[in-house]
Structure formats: structure tokens, C-alpha cells
N, C-alpha and C. Protein backbone atom coordinates (compact mmCIF):
# COMPACT_ATOMS: atom_id res chain seq x y z
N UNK A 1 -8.95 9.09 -1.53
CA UNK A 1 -7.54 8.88 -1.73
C UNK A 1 -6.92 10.18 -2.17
N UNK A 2 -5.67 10.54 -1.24
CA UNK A 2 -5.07 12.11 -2.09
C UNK A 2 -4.01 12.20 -2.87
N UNK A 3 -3.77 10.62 -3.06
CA UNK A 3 -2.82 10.19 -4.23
C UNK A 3 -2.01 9.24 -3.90
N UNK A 4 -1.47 8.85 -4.83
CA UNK A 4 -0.52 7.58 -4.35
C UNK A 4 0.93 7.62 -5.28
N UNK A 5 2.12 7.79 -5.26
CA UNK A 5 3.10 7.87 -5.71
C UNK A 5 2.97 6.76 -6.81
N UNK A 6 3.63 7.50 -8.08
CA UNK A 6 3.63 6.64 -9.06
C UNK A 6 4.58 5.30 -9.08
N UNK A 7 5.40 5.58 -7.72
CA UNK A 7 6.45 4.47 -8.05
C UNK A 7 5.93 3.04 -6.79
N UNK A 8 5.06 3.35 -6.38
CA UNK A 8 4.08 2.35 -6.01
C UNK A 8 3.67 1.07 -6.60
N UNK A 9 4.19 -0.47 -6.50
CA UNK A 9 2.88 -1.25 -6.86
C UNK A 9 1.67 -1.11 -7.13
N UNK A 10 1.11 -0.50 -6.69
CA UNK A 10 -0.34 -0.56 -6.84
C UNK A 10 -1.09 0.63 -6.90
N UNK A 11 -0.44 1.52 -7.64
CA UNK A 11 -0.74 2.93 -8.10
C UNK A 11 -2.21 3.28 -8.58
N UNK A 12 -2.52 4.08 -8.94
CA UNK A 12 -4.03 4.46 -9.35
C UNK A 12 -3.96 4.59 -11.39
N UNK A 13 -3.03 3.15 -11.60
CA UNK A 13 -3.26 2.97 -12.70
C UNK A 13 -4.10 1.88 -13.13
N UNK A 14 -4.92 1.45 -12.33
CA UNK A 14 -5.75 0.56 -12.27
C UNK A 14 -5.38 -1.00 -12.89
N UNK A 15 -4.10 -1.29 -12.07
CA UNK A 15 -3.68 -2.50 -12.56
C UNK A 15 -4.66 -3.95 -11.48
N UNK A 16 -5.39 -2.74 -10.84
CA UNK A 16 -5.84 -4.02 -9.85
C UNK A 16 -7.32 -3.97 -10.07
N UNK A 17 -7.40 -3.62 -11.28
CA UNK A 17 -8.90 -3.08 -11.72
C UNK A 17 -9.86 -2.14 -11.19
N UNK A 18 -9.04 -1.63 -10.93
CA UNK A 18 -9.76 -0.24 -9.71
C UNK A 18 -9.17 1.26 -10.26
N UNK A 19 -9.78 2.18 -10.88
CA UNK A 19 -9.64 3.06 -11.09
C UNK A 19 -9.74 4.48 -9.92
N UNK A 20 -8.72 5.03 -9.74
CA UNK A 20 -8.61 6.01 -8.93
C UNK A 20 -8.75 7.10 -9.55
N UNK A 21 -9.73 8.10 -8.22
CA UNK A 21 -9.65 9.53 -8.39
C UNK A 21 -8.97 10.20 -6.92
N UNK A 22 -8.34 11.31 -7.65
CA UNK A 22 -7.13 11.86 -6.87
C UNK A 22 -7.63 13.13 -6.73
N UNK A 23 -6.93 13.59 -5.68
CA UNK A 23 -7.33 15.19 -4.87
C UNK A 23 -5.70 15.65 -4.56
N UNK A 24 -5.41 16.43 -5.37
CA UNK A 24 -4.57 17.47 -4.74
C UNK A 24 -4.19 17.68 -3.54
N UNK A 25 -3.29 17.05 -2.47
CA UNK A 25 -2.69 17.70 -1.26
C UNK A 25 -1.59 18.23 -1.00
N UNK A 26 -0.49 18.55 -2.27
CA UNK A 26 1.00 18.71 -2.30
C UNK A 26 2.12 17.51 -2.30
N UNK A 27 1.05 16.01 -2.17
CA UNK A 27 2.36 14.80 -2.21
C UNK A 27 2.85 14.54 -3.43
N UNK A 28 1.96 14.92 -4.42
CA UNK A 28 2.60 14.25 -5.92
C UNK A 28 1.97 15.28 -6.93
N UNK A 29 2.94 15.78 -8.07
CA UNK A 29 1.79 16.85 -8.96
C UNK A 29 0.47 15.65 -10.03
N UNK A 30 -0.25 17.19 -10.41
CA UNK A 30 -0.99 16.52 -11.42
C UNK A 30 -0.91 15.66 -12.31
N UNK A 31 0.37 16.11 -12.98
CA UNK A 31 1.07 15.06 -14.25
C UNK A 31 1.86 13.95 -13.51
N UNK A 32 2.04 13.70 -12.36
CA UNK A 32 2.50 12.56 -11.83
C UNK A 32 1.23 11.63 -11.80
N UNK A 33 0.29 11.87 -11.07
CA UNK A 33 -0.76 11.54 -10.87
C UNK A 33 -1.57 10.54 -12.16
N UNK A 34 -1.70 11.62 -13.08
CA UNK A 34 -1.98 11.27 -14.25
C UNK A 34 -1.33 11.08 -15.13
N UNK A 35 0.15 10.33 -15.09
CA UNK A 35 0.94 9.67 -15.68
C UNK A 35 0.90 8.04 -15.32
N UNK A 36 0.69 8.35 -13.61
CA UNK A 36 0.36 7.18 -13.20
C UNK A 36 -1.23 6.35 -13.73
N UNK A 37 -2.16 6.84 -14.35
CA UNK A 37 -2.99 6.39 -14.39
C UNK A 37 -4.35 7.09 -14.08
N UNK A 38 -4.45 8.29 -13.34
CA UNK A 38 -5.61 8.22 -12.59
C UNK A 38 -6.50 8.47 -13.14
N UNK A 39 -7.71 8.36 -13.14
CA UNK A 39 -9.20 8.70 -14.06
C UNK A 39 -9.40 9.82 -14.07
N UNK A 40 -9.13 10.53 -12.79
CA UNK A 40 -9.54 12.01 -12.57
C UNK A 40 -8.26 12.96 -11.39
N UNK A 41 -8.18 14.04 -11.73
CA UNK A 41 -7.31 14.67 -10.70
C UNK A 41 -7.95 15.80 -10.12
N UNK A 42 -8.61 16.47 -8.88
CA UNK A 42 -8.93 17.33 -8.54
C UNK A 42 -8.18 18.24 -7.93
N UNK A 43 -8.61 19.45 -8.19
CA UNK A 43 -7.34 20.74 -7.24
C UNK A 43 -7.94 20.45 -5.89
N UNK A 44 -8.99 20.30 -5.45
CA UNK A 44 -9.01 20.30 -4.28
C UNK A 44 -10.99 19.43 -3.68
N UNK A 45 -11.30 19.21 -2.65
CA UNK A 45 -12.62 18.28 -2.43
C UNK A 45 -13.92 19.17 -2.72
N UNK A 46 -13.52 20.08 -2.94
CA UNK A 46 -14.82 21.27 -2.78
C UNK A 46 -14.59 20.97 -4.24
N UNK A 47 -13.62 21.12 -5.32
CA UNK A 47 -14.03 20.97 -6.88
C UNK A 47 -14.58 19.93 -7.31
N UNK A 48 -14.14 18.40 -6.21
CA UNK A 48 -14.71 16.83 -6.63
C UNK A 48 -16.03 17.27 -6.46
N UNK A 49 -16.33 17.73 -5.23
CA UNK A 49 -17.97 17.88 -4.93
C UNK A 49 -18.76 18.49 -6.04
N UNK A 50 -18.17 19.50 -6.05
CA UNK A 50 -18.96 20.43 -7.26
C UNK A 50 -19.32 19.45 -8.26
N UNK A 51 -18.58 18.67 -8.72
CA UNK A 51 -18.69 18.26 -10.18
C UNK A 51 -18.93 16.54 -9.96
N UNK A 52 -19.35 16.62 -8.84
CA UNK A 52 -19.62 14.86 -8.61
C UNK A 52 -20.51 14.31 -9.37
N UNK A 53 -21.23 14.65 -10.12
CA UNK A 53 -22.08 14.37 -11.35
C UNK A 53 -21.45 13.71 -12.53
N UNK A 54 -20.50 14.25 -12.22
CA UNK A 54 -20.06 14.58 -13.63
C UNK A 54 -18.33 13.66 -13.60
N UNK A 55 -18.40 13.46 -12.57
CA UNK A 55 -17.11 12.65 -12.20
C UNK A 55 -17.27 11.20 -12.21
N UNK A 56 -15.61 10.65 -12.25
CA UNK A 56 -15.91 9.06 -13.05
C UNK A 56 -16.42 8.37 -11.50
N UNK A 57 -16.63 9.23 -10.44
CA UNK A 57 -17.43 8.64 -9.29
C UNK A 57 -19.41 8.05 -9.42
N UNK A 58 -19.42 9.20 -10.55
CA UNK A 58 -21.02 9.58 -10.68
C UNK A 58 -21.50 7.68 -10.97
């Protein structure tokens, strides 16, 4: 997912019991993102990867 607008129903604030992690593509900033909710925000898929251990994916 590369984000989902905070003014969405069903945002990545995990109202549907589903916690989202977000990737950086230019649709919404970080602090939108994670205002909305999200568990995690990445600058980009090569940083998720790196740290997939260590992410609320692991």
C-alpha cells in the first residue's frame, strides 16, 4: 500500500483492525500518513526491505 488519504473511510488507522504500513510515493506526506494512523512510514521499498525484520511486518 503507498498510502491512503487521511480523509478516507477506511484509512490506515486501523479502524478495520488492520494496521497499515506506508511507502512514500508523493500522494500524501509523512505526518499525514501518520496522523492518519499508520504503524510505519517508509521513504521508500528498498528502506521497508532493509529493515523488514524489524518492521511491524516482521
Amino acid at each position: 500500500m503507498a498510502g491512503v488519504p487521511p480523509a478516507r473511510p477506511h484509512g490506515p488507522d486501523g479502524e478495520r483492525g488492520l494496521r497499515c504500513v506506508c511507502v512514500l510515493t508523493g500522494g500524501w506526506t509523512r505526518e499525514e500518513l501518520e496522523e492518519a494512523g499508520a504503524a510505519a512510514v517508509y521513504g521508500d521499498v528498498r528502506v521497508l526491505l532493509r529493515d523488514l525484520d524489524g518492521s511491524p511486518l516482521a
